[in-house]
Protein backbone atom coordinates (compact mmCIF):
# COMPACT_ATOMS: atom_id res chain seq x y z
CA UNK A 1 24.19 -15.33 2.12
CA UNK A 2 22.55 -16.30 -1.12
CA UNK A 3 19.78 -13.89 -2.76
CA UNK A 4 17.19 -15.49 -5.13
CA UNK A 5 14.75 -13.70 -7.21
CA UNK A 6 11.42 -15.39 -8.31
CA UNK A 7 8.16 -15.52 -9.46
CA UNK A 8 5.50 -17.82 -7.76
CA UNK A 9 5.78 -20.30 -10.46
CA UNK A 10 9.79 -20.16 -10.13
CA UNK A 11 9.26 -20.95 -6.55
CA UNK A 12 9.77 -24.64 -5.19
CA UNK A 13 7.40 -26.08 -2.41
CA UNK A 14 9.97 -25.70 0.00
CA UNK A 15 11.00 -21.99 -0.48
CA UNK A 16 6.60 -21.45 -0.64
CA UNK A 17 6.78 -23.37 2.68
CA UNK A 18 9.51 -21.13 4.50
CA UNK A 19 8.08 -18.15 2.91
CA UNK A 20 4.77 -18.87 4.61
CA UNK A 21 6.46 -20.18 7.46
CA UNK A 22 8.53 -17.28 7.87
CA UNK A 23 5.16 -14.40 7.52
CA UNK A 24 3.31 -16.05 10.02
CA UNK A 25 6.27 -16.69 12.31
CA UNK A 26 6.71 -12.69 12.31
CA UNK A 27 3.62 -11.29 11.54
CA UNK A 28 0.80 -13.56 13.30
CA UNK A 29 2.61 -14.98 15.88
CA UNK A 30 5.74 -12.53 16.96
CA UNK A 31 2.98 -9.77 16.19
CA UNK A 32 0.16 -11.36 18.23
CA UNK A 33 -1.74 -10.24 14.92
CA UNK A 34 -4.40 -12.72 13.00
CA UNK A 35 -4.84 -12.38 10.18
CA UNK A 36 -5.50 -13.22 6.45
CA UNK A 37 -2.04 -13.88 4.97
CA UNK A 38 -2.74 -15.56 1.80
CA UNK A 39 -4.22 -12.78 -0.21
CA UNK A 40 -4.35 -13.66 -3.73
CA UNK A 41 -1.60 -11.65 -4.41
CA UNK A 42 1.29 -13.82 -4.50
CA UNK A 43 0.39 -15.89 -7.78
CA UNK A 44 1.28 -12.31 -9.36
CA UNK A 45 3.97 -10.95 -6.72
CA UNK A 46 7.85 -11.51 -7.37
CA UNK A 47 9.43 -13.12 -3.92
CA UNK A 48 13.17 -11.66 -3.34
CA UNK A 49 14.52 -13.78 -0.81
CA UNK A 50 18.22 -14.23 1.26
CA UNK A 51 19.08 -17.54 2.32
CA UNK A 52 21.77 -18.46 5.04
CA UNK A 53 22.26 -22.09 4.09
CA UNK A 54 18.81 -23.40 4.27
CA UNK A 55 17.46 -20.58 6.65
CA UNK A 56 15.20 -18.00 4.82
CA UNK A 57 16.95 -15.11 6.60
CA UNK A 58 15.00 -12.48 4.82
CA UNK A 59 12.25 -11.95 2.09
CA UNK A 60 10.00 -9.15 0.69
CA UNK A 61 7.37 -9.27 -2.09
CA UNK A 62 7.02 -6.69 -4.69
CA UNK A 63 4.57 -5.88 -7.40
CA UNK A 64 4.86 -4.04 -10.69
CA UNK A 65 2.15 -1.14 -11.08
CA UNK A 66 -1.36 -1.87 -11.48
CA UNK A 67 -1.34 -5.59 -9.90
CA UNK A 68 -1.66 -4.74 -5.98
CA UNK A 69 -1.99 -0.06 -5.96
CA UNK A 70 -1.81 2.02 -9.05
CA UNK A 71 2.33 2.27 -7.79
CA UNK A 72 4.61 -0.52 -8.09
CA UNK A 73 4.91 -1.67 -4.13
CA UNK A 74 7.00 -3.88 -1.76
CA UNK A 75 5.32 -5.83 0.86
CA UNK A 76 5.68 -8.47 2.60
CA UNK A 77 9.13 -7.38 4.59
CA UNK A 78 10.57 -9.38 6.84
CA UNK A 79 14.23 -10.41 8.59
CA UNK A 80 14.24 -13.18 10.41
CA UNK A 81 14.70 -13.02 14.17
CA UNK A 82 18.25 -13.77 14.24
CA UNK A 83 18.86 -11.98 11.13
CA UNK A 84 17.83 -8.54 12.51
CA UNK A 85 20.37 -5.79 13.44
CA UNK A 86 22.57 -6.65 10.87
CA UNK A 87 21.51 -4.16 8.31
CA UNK A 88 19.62 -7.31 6.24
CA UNK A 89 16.33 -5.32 6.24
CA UNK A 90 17.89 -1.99 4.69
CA UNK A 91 19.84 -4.08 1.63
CA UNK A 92 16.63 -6.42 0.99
CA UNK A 93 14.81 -3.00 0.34
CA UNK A 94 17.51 -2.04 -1.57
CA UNK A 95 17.69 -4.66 -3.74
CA UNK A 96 13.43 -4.35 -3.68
CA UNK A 97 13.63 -1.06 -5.20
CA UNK A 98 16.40 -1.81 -7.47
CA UNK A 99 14.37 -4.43 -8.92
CA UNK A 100 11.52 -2.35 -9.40
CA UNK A 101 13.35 0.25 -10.55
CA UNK A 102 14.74 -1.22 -13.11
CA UNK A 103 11.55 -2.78 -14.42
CA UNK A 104 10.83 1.13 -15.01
CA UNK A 105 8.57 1.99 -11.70
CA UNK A 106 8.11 5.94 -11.23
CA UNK A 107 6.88 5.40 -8.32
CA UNK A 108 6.74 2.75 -5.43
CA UNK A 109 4.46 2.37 -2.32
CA UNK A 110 4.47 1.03 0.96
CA UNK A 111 2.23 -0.02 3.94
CA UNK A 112 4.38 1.21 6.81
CA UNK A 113 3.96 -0.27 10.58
CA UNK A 114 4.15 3.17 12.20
CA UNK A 115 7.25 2.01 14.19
CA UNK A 116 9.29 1.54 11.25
CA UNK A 117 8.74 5.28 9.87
CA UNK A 118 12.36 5.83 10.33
CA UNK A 119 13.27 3.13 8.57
CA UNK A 120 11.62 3.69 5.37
CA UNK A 121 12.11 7.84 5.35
CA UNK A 122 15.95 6.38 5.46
CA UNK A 123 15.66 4.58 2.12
CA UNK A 124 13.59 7.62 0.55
CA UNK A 125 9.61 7.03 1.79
CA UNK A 126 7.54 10.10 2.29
CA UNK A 127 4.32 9.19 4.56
CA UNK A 128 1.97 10.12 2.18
CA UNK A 129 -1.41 8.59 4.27
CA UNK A 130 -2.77 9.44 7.92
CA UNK A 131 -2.16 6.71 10.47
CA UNK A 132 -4.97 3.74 9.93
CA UNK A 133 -5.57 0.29 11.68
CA UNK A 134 -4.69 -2.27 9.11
CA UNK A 135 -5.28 -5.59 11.05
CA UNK A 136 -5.10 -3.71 14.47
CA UNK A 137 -2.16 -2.26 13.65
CA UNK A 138 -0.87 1.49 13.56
CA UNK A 139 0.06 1.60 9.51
CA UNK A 140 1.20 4.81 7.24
CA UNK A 141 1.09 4.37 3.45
CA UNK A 142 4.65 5.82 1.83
CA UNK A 143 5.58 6.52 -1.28
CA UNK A 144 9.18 7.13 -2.91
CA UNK A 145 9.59 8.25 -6.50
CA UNK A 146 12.07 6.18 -8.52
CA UNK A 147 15.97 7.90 -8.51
């Protein structure tokens, strides 16, 4: 596995292009959830990626403070179907908040599907929203205050 660490300018067509791919793959059509993907957001985003030979395997996008919420935030999460189950997810946040982290963040945020509480309280979330519909699905925001 290979991680990579850029900004949107860094990026090449083809790692845009399997990004993309790879968001709508899970979250429009594994999710049976439309909805607006490009958001304006990743011009200003950084895109931490893992790559099995030419397979985006994993990805997340984070944002320092100020750009996206008034917290520095990671979005965007996603393992690959064949990917999952192998504890990809948990070291791509990991290496998420590490980045931030280090880029001085007090405090990071998340939208949360509600079925991935757990999974978040394990790395150090705290629901810190009541459940909402965000695109017709059940969301919590989270927030975890830098270690």
């Amino acid at each position: 596995m290979r991680w990579s660490v850029k900004t949107y300018d860094e990026l090449s067509k083809k790692e845009l292009y399997e990004i993309l791919k790879l968001r709508i793959e899970v979250f429009s059509v594994e999710q049976n959830c439309p909805y607006q993907d490009l958001d304006d957001k990743d011009q200003g985003a950084i895109h931490i990626m893992v790559w099995d030979q030419t397979i985006l395997a994993g990805y997340s996008r984070v944002a320092e403070a100020g750009y996206i919420y008034d917290e520095a935030c990671i979005g965007r999460v996603i393992t690959a179907g064949g990917y999952r189950r192998l504890g990809l997810g948990k070291e791509l946040m990991n290496r998420s908040i590490d980045f931030l982290e280090k880029k001085g963040a007090k405090t990071l945020k998340v939208m949360a599907q509600t079925y991935l509480l757990d999974f978040y309280q394990n790395l150090g979330f705290e629901v810190s929203s009541e459940e909402f519909l965000e695109d017709g699905l059940p969301h919590h925001y989270m927030v975890r205050k830098a270690s």
